[in-house]
Protein backbone atom coordinates (compact mmCIF):
# COMPACT_ATOMS: atom_id res chain seq x y z
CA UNK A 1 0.00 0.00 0.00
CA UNK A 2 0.83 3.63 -0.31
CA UNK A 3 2.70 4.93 2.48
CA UNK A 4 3.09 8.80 3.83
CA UNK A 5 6.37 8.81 2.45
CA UNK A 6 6.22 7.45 -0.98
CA UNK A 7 6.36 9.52 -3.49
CA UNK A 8 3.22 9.73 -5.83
CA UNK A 9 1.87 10.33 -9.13
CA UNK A 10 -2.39 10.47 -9.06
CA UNK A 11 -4.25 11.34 -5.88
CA UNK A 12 -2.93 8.98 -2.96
CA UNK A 13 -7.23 8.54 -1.92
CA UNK A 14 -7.37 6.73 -5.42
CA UNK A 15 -8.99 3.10 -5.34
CA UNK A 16 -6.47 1.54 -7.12
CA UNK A 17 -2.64 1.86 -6.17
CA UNK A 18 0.15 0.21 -7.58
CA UNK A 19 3.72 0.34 -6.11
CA UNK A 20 7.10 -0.21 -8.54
CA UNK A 21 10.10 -1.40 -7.03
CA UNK A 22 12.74 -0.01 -9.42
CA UNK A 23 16.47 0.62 -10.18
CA UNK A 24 17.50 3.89 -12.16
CA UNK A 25 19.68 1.61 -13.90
CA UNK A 26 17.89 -1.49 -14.52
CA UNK A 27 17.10 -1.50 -18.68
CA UNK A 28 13.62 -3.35 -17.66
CA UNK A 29 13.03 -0.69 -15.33
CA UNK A 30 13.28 1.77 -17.92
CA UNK A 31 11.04 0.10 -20.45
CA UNK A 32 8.59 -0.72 -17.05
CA UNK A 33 8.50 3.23 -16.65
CA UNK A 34 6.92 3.89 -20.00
CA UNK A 35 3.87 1.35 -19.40
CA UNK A 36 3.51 3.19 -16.04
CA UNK A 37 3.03 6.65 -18.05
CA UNK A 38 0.39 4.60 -20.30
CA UNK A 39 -1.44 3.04 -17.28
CA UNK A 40 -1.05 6.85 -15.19
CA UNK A 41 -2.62 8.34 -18.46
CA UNK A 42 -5.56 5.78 -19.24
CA UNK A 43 -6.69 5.30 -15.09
CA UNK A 44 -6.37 9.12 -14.33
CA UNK A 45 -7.62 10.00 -10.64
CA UNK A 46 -8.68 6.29 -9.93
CA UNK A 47 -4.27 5.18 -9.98
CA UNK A 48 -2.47 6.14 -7.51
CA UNK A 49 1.50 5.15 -8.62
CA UNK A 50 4.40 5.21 -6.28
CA UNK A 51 7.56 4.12 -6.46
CA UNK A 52 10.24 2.82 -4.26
CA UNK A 53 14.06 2.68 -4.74
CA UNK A 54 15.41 -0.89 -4.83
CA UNK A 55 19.39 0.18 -6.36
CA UNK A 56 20.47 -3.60 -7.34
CA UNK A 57 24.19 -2.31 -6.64
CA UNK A 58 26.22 -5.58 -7.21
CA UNK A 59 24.27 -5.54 -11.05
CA UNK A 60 24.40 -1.47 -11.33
CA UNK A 61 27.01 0.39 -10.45
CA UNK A 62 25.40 3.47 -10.41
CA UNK A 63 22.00 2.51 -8.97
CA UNK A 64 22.61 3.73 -5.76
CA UNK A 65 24.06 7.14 -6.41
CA UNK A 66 21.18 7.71 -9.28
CA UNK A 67 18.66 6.76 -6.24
CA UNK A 68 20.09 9.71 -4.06
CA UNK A 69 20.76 11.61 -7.11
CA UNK A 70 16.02 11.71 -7.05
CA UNK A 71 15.55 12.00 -3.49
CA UNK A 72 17.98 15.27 -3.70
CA UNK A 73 15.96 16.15 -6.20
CA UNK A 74 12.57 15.14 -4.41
CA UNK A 75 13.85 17.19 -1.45
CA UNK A 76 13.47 20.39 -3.93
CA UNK A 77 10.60 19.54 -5.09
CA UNK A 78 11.21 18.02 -8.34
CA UNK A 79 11.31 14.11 -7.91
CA UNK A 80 9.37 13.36 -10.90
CA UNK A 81 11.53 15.28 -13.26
CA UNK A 82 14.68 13.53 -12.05
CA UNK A 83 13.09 10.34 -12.09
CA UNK A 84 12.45 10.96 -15.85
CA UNK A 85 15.88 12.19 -16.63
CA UNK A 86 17.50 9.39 -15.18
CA UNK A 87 15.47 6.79 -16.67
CA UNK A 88 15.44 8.57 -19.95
CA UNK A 89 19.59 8.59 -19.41
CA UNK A 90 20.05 5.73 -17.42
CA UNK A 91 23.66 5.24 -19.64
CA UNK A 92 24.37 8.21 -17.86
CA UNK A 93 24.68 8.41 -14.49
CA UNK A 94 27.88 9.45 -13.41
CA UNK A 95 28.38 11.76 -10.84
CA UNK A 96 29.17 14.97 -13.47
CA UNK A 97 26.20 13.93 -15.19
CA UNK A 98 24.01 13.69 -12.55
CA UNK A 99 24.93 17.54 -11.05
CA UNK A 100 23.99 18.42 -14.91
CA UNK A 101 20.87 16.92 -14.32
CA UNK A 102 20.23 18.85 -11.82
CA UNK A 103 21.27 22.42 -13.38
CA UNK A 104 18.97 21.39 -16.04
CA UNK A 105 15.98 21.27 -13.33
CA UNK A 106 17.15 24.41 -12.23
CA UNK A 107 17.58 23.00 -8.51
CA UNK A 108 19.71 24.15 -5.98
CA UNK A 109 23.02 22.94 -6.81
CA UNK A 110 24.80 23.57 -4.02
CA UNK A 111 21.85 21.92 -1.50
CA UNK A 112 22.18 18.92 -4.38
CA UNK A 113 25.69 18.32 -4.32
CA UNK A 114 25.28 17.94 -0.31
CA UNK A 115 22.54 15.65 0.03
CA UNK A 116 23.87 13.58 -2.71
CA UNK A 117 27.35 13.03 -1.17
CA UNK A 118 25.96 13.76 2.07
CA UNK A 119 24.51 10.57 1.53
CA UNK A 120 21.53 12.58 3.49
CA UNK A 121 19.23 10.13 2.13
CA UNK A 122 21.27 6.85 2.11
CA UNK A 123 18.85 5.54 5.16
CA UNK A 124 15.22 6.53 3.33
CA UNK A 125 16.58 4.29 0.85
CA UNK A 126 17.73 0.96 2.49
CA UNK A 127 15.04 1.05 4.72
CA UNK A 128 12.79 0.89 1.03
CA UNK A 129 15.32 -1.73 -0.18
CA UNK A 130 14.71 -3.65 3.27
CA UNK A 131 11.03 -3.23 3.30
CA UNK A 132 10.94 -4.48 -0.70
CA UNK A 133 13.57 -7.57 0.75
CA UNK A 134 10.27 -7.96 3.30
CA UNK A 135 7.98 -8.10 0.85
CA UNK A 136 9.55 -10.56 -1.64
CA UNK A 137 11.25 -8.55 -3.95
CA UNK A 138 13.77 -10.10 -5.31
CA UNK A 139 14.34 -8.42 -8.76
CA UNK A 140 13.30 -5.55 -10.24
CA UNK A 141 10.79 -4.01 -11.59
CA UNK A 142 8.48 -5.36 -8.76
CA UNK A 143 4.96 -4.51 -8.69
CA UNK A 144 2.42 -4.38 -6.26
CA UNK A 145 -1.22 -3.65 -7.04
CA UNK A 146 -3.22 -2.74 -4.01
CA UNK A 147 -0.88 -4.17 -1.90
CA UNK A 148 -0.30 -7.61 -4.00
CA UNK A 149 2.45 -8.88 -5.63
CA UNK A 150 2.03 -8.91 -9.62
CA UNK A 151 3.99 -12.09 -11.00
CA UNK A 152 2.99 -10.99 -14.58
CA UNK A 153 5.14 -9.14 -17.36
CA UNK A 154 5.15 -5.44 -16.78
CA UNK A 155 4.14 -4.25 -19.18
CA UNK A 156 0.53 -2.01 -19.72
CA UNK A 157 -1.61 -4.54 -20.77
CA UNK A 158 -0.40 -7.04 -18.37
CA UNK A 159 -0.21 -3.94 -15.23
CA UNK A 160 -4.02 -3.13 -16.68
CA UNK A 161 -5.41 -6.79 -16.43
CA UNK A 162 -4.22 -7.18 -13.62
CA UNK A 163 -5.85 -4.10 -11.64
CA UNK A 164 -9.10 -5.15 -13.32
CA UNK A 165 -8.81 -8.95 -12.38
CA UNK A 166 -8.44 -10.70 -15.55
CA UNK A 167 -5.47 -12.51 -16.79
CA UNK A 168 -2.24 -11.22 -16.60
CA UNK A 169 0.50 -11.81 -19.64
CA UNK A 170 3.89 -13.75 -17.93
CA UNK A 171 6.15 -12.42 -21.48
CA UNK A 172 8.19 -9.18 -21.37
């Protein structure tokens, strides 16, 4: 389920929520992201989205830093945007890149640059990566809808049956 601090797209009283356990750098994340957008677009105010870090570091090298690289951002305001960037970049995610990122959003660069190797938000995120371990994650993307695990492909029309009970599609 949606928590207090999750970060949201749609309106968090919506009847249907679905959670994403995701890495920045993960390539199925990436292509996961885009069937969010389409199942955000086509649900409207009844979707409530959020979505968690889960930085598979040993796989991705830059996972984690990409991670803090959004919650900087989501500190200013502008979690979303990152998010997009870095999935839309995810070949990019070096640390120069990443402060370019941020210029582009027009965020506090100085406040950015702290927090990020501050590692000011280094706990918020294993305590997601933990509470994803918890809940079976294993892998990612990971999705729960309305607080259950989705073992189909994520992909829109799988995401879509899902939320409306039929069956789901197990191919990516």
């Amino acid at each position: 389920m949606i928590g207090p601090d999750d970060h949201t797209a749609g309106p968090r009283d919506a009847p249907i929520s679905v959670v994403e356990y995701g890495d920045y750098e993960c390539p199925y994340c990436s292509r996961a992201d885009t069937e969010v957008k389409r199942l955000l677009a086509a649900l409207g105010d009844s979707l409530c989205f959020a979505f968690r870090n889960f930085p598979l570091s040993q796989l991705h090298p830059h996972a984690l830093q990409a991670a803090e690289a959004a919650e900087a951002a989501g500190a200013q305001g502008s979690f979303w945007e990152m998010h997009d960037l870095l999935f839309e970049h995810q070949d990019a995610l070096e640390t120069p890149l990443l402060i370019s990122y941020a210029r582009l959003l027009d965020l506090d660069l100085h406040a950015f640059d702290h927090d990020v190797e501050g590692h000011r938000f280094l706990e918020r995120i294993h305590g997601e990566f933990i509470g994803g371990v918890r809940s079976g994650v294993n892998g990612t993307p990971t999705f729960f809808i309305n607080g259950e695990r989705h073992d189909g492909a994520p992909t829109y029309p799988a995401l879509l049956a899902a939320i409306e009970g039929g069956p789901q599609a197990h191919a990516f």
